[in-house]
Protein backbone atom coordinates (compact mmCIF):
# COMPACT_ATOMS: atom_id res chain seq x y z
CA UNK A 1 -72.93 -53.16 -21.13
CA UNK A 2 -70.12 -54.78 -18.48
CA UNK A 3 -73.43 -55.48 -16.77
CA UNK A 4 -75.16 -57.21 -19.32
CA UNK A 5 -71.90 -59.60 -20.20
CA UNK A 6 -71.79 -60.36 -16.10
CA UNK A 7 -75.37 -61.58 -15.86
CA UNK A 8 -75.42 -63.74 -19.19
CA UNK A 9 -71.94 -65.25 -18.37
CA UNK A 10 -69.75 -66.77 -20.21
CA UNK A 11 -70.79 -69.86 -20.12
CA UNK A 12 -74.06 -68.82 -21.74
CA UNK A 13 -72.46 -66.81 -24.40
CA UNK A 14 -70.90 -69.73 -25.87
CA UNK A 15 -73.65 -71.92 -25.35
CA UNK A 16 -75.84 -69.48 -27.55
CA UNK A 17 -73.25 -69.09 -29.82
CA UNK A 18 -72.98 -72.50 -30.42
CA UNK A 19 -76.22 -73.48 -30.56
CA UNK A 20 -76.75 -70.23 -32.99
CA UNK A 21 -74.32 -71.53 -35.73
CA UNK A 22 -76.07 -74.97 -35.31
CA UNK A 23 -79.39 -73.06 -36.68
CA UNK A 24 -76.73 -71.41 -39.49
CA UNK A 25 -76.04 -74.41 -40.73
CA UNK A 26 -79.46 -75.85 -41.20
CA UNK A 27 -80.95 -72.88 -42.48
CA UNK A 28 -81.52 -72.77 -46.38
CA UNK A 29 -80.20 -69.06 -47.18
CA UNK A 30 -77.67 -68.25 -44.09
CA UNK A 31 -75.85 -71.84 -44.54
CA UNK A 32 -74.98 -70.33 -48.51
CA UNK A 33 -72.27 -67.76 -46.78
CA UNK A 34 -71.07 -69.74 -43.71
CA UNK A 35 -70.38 -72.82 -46.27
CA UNK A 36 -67.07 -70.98 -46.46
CA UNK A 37 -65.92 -71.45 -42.45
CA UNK A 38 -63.63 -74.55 -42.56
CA UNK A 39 -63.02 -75.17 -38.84
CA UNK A 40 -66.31 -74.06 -36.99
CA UNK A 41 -65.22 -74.87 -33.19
CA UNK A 42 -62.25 -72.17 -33.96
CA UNK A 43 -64.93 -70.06 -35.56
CA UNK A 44 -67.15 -70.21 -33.08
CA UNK A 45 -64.92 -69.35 -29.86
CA UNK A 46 -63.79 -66.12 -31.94
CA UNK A 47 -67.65 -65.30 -32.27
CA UNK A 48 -67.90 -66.00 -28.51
CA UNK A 49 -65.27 -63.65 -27.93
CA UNK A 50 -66.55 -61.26 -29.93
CA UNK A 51 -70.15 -61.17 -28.61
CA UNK A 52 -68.18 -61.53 -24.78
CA UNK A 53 -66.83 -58.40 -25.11
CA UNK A 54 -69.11 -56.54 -27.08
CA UNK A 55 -71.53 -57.04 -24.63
CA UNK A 56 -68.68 -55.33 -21.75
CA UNK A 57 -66.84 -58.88 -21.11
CA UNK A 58 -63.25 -58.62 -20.55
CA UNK A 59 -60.87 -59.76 -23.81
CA UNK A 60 -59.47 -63.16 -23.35
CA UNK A 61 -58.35 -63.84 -27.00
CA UNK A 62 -56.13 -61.71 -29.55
CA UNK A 63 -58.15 -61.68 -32.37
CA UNK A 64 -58.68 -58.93 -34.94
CA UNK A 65 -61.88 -59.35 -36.44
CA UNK A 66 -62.14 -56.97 -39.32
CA UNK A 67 -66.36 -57.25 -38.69
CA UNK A 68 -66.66 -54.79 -41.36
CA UNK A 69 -64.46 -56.01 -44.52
CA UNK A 70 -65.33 -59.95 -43.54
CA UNK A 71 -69.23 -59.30 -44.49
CA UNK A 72 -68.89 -56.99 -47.04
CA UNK A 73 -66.31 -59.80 -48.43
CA UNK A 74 -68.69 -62.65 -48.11
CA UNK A 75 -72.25 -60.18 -49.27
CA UNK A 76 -74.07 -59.07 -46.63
CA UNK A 77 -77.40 -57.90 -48.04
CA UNK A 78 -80.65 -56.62 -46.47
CA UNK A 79 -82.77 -60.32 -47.21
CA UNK A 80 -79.65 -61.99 -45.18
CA UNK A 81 -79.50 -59.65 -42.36
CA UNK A 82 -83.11 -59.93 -41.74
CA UNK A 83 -83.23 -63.94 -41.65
CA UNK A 84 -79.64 -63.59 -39.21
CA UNK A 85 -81.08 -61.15 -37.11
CA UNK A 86 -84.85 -63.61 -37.27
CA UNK A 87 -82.43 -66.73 -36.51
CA UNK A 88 -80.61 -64.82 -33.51
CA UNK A 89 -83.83 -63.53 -32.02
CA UNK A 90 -85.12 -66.60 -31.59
CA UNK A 91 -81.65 -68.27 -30.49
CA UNK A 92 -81.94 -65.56 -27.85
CA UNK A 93 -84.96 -66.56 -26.45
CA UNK A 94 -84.45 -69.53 -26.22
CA UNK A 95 -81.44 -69.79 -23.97
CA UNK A 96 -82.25 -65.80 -21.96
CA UNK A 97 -84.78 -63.64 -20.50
CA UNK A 98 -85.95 -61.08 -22.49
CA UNK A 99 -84.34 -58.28 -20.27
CA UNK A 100 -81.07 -59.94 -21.02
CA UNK A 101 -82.20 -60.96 -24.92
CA UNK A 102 -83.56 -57.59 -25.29
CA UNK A 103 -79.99 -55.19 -25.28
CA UNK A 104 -77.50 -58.22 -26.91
CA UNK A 105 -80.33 -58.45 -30.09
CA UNK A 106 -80.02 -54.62 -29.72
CA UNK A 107 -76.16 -54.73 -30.03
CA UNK A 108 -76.71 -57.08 -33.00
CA UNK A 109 -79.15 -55.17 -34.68
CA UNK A 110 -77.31 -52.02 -34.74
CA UNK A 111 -73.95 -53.77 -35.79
CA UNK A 112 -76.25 -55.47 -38.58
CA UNK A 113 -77.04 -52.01 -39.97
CA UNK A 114 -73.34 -50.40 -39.84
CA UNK A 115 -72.54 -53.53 -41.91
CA UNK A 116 -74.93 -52.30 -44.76
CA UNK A 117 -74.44 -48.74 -44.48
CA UNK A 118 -70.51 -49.68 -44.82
CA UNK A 119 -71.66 -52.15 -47.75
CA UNK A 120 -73.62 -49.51 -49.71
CA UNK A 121 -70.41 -47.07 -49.06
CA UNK A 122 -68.39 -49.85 -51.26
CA UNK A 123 -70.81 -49.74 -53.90
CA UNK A 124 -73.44 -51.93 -53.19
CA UNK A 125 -76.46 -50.01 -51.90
CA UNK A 126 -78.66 -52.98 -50.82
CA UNK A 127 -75.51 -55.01 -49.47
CA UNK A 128 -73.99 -58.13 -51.14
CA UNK A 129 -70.56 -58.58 -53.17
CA UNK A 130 -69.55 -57.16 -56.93
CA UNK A 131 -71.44 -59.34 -59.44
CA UNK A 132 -75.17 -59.91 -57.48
CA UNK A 133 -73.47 -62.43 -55.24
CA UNK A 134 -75.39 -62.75 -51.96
């Protein structure tokens, strides 16, 4: 993956990130959960971060991101991850080739489906919060 981080850059990481959350926030079922981020710019550099070194980047924050508890907190359900991972993919294309596109969707898709397997293993087998909150 160091690979893949080194030929997107940096640069590019936060420029699809950025872009990414500008789609979030226009889009009629994702904007519902992300109403809740108060100060996007800090928001989005931790994101940036995240995807950086998820995709083999070196760390260049302290952040602990608690991925897991954060969307099972805010209802991750199947119907959300599928318009996210929709959103992304075409974010992704827009701003990379596809052999660059290809492995950080990938990387998304398979964190996207630990978040659901850890939301069914808290009692809510097709994702979302206690009380049909999505």
């Amino acid at each position: 993956m160091k690979d893949i981080a080194q030929a997107i850059g940096r640069a590019t990481v936060d420029a699809v990130v950025a872009d990414f959350y500008t789609r979030v926030r226009a889009h009629p079922r994702l904007s519902i959960p992300f109403a809740r981020v108060a100060d996007w710019p800090r928001h989005e550099a931790h994101i940036a971060h995240f995807w950086w070194t998820s995709l083999g980047g070196e760390r260049y924050l302290d952040v602990d991101y608690r991925v897991g508890p954060k969307h099972v907190e805010v209802g991750v359900t199947d119907a959300l991850l599928d318009d996210w991972l929709a959103l992304f993919a075409t974010t992704l294309a827009d701003h990379l080739p596809d052999e660059l596109a290809a492995p950080w969707y990938e990387r998304a898709a398979r964190i996207g489906q630990s978040l659901l397997f850890l939301a069914a293993f808290a009692g809510h087998p097709h994702g979302g919060a206690p009380g049909g909150r999505a």
